[in-house]
Every structure is written in structure tokens, then in C-alpha cells.
Protein backbone atom coordinates (compact mmCIF):
# COMPACT_ATOMS: atom_id res chain seq x y z
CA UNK A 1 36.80 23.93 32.30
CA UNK A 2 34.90 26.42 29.96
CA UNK A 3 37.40 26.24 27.04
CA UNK A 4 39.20 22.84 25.91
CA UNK A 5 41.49 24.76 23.58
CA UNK A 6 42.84 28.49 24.53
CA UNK A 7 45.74 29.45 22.58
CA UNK A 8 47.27 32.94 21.02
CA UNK A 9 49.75 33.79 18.98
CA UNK A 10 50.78 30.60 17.48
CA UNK A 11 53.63 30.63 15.22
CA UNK A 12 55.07 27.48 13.10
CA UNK A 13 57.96 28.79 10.47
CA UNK A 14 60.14 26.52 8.09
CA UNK A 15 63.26 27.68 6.65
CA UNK A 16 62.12 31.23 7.92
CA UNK A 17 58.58 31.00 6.52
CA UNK A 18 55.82 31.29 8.57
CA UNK A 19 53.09 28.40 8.27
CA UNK A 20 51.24 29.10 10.91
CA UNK A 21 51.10 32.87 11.42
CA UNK A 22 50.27 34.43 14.87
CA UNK A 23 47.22 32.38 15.02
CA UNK A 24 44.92 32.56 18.25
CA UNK A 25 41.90 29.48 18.83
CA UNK A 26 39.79 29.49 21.41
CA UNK A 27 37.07 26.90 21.54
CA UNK A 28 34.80 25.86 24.44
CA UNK A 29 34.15 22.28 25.41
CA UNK A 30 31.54 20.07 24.01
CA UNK A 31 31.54 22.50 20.63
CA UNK A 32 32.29 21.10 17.19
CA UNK A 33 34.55 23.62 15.17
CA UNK A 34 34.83 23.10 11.39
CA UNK A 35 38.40 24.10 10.44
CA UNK A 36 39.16 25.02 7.14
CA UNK A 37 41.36 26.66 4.29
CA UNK A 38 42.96 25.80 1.14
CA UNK A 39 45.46 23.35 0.91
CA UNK A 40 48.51 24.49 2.33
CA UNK A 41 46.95 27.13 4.55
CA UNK A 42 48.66 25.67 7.63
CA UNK A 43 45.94 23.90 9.29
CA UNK A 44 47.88 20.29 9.79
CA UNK A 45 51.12 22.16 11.61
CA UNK A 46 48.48 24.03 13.84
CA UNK A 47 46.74 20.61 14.81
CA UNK A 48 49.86 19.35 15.13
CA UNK A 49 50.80 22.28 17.38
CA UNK A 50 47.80 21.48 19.30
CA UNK A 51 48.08 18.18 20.09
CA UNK A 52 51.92 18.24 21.76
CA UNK A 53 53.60 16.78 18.57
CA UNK A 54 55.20 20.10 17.13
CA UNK A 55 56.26 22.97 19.45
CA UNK A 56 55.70 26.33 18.15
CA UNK A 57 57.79 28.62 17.25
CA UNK A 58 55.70 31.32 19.06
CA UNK A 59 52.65 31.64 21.58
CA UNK A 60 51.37 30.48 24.34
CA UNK A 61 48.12 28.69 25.52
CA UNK A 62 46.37 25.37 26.88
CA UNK A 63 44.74 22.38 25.17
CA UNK A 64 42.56 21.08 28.51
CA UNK A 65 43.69 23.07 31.15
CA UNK A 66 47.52 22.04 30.08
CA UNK A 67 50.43 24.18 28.92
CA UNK A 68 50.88 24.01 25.51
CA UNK A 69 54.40 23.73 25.44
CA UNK A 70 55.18 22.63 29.15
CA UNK A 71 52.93 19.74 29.31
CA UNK A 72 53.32 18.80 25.84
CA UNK A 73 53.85 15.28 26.69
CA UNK A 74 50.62 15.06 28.79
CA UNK A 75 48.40 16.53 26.14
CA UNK A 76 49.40 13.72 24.19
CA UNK A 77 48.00 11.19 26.20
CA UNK A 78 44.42 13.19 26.87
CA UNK A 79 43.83 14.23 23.02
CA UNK A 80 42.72 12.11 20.40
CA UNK A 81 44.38 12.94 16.90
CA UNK A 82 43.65 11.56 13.76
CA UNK A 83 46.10 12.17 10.50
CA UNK A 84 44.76 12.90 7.05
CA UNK A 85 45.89 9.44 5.92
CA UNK A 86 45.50 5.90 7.32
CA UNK A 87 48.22 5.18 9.41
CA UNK A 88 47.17 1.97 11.20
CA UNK A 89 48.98 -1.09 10.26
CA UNK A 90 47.32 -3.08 7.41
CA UNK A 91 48.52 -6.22 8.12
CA UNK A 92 46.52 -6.34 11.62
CA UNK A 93 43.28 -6.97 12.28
CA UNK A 94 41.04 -4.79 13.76
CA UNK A 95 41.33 -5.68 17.22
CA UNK A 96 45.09 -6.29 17.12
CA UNK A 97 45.27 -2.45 15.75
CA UNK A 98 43.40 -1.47 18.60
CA UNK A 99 45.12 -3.77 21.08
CA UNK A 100 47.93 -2.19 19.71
CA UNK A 101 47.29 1.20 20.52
CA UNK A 102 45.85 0.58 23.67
CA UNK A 103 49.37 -0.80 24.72
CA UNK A 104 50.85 1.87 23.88
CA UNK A 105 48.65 3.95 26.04
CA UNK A 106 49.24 1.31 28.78
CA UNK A 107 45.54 1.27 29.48
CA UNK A 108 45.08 -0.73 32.43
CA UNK A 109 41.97 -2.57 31.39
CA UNK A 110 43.01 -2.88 27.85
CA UNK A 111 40.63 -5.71 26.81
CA UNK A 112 37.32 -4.05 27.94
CA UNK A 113 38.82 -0.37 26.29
CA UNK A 114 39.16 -2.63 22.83
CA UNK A 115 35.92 -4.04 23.36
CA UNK A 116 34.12 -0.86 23.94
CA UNK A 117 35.58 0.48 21.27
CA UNK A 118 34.59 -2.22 19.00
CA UNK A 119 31.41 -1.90 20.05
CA UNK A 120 31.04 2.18 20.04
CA UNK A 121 32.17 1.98 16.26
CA UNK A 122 29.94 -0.93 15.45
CA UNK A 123 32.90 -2.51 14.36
CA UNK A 124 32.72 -5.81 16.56
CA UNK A 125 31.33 -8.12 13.64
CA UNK A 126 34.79 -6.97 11.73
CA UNK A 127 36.74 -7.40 14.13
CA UNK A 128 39.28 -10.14 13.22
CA UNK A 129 38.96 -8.62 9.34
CA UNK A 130 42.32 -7.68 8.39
CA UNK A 131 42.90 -3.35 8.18
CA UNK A 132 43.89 -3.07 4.62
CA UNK A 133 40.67 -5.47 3.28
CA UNK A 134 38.57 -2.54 5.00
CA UNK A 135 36.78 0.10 2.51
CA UNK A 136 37.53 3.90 2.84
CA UNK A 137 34.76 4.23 5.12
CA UNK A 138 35.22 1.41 7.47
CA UNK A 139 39.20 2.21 7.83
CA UNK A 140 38.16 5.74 9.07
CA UNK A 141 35.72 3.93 11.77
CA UNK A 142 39.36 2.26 13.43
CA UNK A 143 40.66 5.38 12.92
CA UNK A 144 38.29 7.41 14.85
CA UNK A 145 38.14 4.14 17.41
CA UNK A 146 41.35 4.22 17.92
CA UNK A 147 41.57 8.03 18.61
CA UNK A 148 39.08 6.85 21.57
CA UNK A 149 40.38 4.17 23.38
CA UNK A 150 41.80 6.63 25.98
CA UNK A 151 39.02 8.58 26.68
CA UNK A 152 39.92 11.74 25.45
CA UNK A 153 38.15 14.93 25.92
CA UNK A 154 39.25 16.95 22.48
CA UNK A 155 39.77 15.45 19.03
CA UNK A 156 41.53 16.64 16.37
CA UNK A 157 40.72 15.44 13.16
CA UNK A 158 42.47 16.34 10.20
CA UNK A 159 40.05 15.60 7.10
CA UNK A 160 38.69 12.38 8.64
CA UNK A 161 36.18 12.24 5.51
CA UNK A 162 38.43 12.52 2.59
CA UNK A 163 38.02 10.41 0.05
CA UNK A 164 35.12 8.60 1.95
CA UNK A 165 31.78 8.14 -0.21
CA UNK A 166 28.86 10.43 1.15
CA UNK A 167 26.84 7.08 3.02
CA UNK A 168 30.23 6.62 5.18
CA UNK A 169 30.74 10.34 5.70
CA UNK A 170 27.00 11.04 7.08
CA UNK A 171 27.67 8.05 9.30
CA UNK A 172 30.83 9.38 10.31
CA UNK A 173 29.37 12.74 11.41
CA UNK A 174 26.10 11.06 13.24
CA UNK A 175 29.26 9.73 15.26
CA UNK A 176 30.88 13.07 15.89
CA UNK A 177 27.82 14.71 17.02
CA UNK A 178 27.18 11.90 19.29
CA UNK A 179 30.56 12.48 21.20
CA UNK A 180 29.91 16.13 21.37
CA UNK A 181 26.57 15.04 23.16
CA UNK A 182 28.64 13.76 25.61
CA UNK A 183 30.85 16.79 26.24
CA UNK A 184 33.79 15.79 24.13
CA UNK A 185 35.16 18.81 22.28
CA UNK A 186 36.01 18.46 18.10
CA UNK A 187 38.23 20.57 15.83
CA UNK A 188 38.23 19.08 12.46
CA UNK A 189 39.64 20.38 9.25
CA UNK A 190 37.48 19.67 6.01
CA UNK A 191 37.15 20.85 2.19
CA UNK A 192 33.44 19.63 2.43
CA UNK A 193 30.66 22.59 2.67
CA UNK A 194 28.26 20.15 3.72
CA UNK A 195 30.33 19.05 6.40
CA UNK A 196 31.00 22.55 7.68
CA UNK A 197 27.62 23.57 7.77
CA UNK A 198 27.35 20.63 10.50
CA UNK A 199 29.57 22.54 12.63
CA UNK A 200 28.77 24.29 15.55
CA UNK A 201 31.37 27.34 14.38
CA UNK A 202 34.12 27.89 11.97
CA UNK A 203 37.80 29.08 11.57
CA UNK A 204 38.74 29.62 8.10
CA UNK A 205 42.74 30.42 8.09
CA UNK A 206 44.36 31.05 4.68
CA UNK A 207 48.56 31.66 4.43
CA UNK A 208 48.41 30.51 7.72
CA UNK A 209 46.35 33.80 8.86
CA UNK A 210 42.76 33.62 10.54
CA UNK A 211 40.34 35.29 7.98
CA UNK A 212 37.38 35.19 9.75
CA UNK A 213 35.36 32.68 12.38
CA UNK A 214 32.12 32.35 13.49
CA UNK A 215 28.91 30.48 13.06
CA UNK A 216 27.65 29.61 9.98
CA UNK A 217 24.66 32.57 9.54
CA UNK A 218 27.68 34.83 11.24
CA UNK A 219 30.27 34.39 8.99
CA UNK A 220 27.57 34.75 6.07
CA UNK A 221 26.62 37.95 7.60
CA UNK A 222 29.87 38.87 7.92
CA UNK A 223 30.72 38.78 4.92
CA UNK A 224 27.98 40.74 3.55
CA UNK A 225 27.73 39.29 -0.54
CA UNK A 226 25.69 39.27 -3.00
CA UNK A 227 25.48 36.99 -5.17
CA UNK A 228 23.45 36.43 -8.77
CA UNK A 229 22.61 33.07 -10.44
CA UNK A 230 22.73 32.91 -13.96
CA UNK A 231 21.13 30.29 -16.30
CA UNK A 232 20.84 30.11 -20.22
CA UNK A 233 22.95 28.39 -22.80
CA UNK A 234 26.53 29.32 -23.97
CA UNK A 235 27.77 30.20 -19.59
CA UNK A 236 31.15 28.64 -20.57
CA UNK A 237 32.23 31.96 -22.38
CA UNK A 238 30.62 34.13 -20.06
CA UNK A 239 32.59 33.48 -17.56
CA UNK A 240 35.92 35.72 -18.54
CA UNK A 241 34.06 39.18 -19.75
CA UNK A 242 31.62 38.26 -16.30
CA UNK A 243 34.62 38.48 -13.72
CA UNK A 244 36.01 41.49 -15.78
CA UNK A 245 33.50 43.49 -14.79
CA UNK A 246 33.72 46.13 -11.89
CA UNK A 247 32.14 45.25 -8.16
CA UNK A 248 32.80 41.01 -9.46
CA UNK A 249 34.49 39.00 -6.57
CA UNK A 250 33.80 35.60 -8.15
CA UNK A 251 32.50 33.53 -10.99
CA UNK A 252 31.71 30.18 -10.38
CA UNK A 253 29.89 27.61 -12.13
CA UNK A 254 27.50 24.58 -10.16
CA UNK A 255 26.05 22.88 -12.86
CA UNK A 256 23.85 24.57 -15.22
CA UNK A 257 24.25 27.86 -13.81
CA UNK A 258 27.15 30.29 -12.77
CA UNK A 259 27.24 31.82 -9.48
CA UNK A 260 27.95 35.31 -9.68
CA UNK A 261 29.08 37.45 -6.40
CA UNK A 262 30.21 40.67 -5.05
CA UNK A 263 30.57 42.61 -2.02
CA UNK A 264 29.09 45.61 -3.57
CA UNK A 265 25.09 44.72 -4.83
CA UNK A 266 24.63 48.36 -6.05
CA UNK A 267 27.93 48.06 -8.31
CA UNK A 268 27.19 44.30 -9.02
CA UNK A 269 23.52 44.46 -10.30
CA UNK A 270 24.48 47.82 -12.34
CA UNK A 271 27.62 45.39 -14.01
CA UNK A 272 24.98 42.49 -14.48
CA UNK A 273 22.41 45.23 -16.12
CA UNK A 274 23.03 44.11 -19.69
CA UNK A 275 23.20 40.50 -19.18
CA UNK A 276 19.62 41.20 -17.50
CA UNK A 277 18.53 42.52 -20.78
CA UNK A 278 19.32 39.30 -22.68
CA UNK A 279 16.42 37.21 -23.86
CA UNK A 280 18.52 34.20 -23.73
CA UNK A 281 19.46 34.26 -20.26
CA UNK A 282 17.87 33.99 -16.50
CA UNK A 283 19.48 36.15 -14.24
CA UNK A 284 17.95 35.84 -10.30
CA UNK A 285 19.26 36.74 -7.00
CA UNK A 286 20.89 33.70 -4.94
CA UNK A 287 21.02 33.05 -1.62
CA UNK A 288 24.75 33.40 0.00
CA UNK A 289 26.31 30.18 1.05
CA UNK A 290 29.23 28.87 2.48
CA UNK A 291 30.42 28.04 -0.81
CA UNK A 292 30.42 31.85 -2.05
CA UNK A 293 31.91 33.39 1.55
CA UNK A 294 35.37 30.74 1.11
CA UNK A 295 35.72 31.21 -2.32
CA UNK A 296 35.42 35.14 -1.78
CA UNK A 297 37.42 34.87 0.80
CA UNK A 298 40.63 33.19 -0.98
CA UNK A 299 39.83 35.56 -3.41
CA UNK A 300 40.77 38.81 -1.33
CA UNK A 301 44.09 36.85 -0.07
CA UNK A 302 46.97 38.84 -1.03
CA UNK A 303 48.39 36.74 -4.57
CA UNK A 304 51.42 37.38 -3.48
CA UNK A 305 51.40 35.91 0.05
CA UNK A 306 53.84 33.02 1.10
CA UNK A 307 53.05 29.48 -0.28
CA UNK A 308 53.71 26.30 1.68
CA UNK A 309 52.01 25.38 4.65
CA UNK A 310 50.52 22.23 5.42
């Protein structure tokens, strides 16, 4: 099968407004696809879509070779889908979680499935510690070993990492990569840049609308910035006359300097001109990031678009 998810036109509306907003995915197996937006943009109803647990409103499509809404009930049992918060039972231990869940499956060699999983998420020498003693990162280990216990070809992950210190979230991706190695296919939503640029592509949806996708160097290219880097004392009360000024997109400060970009460089090095021309201040050319593309990009969304998604 070339392409574990191939879907178009997905629509998700509630009380007549549309989440999810004639959104298309297509995303070949074995790829890791960073999936993000701002919060409320619509990307948990779309993995939900995805997964067989919401039917859509509109559009068609497969997740592995099956209908999306026909043979909603058997993409349930071949994808692996793992919620934004905890949602394993605290009271259990490890093992009884995943014993759990592997009942409900009705795995057939349930004890060997727990044990491998135990042992793919290093998580055997924990395994009779109870779920809700277990740190941010370790909880997110079940999580992702429970998501596995079936064997599934395509994950969903919605914001695995969140709230997980940066140790546990390195580990977390070594893993992901890892099951990509072996041909299993990953759509994950994250707020993390660093996380994104691990991806092998990206789909960055806003309003519930695909803005733009790509790989990371395409979507930079894409979105053809510039972008300045200021540094001196005082930036605090630049940063209000700064985004006043014509060809400005953005203004954003990372530490000791603000970021300054535009999709215009002519028009944004003529605005930046005086600032230049002040002793107290270091004004460079930065490279583009990931960073300056989203924040430009929620920056040309229409202000007055519909709020609400999740």
C-alpha cells in the first residue's frame, strides 16, 4: 500500500460551524508527519476523524486501504491512537493497564503482546508500579505501549509530548523514529518546533483550513521571508512602532533579541533603515525558521475567521 492515509474533503461542523474545513491528507507509509496549528485549529476532530471514532460530516477516503466511513469499525482495531491527556486508569499497574487493553482487543496471545510491550518501552522493571505514581514522561511510555499492543500500522498521536520535560521527549521521539524504521506510519500533532523539525513533512491547518504542507526546507521556501535580528538594550518598546511599520509580518522576541520578518526584504530592510542607523543597536539578517513561517502564517489568517475547533 503506497499511502496509509488518503483522504479529501473532510468536513467536521458543530452547531453549523465548520471545525474541520474541506481538509484533504495524504501521507505515505513508513513517513512521520508533524501536524500542527494553533489551539483550536481542528486538528483533534480530524485525528479523530481518522481513526473511526467521529464520522465526518463530509469526504471521503481510506486510513490503510479501509473506507473511512464504511469500515470505520475496522480502522479502529488496526490504528493506534493516543489522546492529548492520560487516559489509562491510575489505579492499575502497568501491566494490568496493558492487560487491560489487550482484552479489549481480544488479542489471542495476550500475555506475550503485554510482555513485548513491556519490553519495547523498557518499561518491564516498572511493571507492577502503579499508573498514577508514574512521572509525565514514563505515563506517556504506557501510553504509546499501549497504542502498540495490536500491531498497528499508523499512529495517531495527538501531542504525545506535552507537558513532558525535554530528556523524556528526546526519548520519546528516538522511539517514534524507530517504528517508522520499521514501516509503521505517524501523524502527530505538536506545538514543539523542535519536534517538527524531526518530521519527515508537515501539515500546518489553521480555522480548520490546510495553510500549507511540505518538508521542512519546502515549507521555508515556500514561504519566502525575511527575517532581521535585532539586539541592543531598551527591545521591549521597540516592539509596537517595529510592527507598525510597512512590509512587517511579525515581531517576536527570543531572548535578548527580537525577530523581525516580512515577506517583502526590499520593503522590510528600507522600514528597518533607521533602526540600522542607531549606534545602540545590532541589526543582522537571520536565518528563516520554522518558528518565523507558523507565526507568519497565523498571522495572514483572516481575524475574523470562525473560532472553536479542537
Amino acid at each position: 500500500m503506497s499511502l496509509a492515509i488518503d483522504v479529501s474533503g473532510l468536513t467536521k461542523r458543530y452547531d453549523g460551524q465548520a471545525v474541520v474545513d474541506n481538509l484533504s491528507i495524504q501521507l505515505a507509509a513508513g513517513r512521520i508527519c508533524g501536524f500542527l496549528g494553533p489551539n483550536g485549529s481542528g486538528k483533534t476532530t480530524t485525528l479523530r476523524m481518522l481513526c473511526g471514532l467521529l464520522t465526518p460530516d463530509h469526504g471521503s477516503g481510506s486510513c490503510l486501504g479501509l473506507d473511512l466511513i464504511t469500515q470505520a469499525a475496522q480502522i479502529k482495531r488496526q490504528v493506534g491512537y493516543m489522546t492529548q491527556r492520560f487516559g489509562l486508569y491510575d489505579d492499575l499497574t502497568i501491566r494490568e493497564n496493558l492487560d487491560f487493553v489487550a482484552r479489549l482487543f481480544e488479542l489471542p496471545q495476550r500475555q506475550r503482546a503485554v510482555d513485548q510491550a513491556l519490553a519495547q518501552l523498557s518499561l518491564t522493571a516498572r511493571q507492577h508500579q502503579l499508573a498514577g505514581t508514574l512521572s509525565g514522561g514514563w505515563k506517556q511510555r504506557l501510553a504509546l505501549a499501549t497504542c502498540l499492543l495490536h500491531t498497528p500500522q499508523l499512529l495517531l498521536l495527538d501531542e504525545p509530548t506535552a507537558g513532558v520535560d525535554p530528556k523524556a521527549r528526546r526519548d520519546f521521539w528516538d522511539e517514534i523514529h524507530r517504528l517508522a524504521a520499521q514501516g509503521i506510519t505517524v501523524l502527530v500533532s505538536t506545538h514543539y518546533m523542535d519536534e517538527a523539525a524531526r518530521c519527515h513533512e508537515l501539515i500546518y491547518i489553521a480555522h480548520g483550513k490546510l495553510l500549507t504542507r511540505g518538508s521542512q526546507a519546502q515549507i521555508i521556501a515556500q514561504a519566502a521571508l525575511a527575517v532581521w535580528s535585532i539586539a541592543g538594550a531598551d527591545l521591549a518598546a521597540l516592539v509596537a512602532p517595529i510592527k507598525a511599520l510597512p512590509g512587517v509580518r511579525s515581531v517576536s522576541a527570543f531572548g535578548n533579541t527580537l525577530h523581525v520578518s516580512g515577506d517583502n526584504p526590499a520593503l522590510l530592510a528600507a522600514s528597518l533603515a533607521p533602526y540600522r542607523a542607531r549606534p545602540e543597536l545590532q541589526l543582522s539578517p537571520a536565518p528563516v525558521d520554522l518558528e518565523d513561517v507558523f507565526i507568519n502564517l497565523i498571522e495572514q489568517a483572516q481575524a475574523g475567521a470562525p473560532q472553536g475547533g479542537v
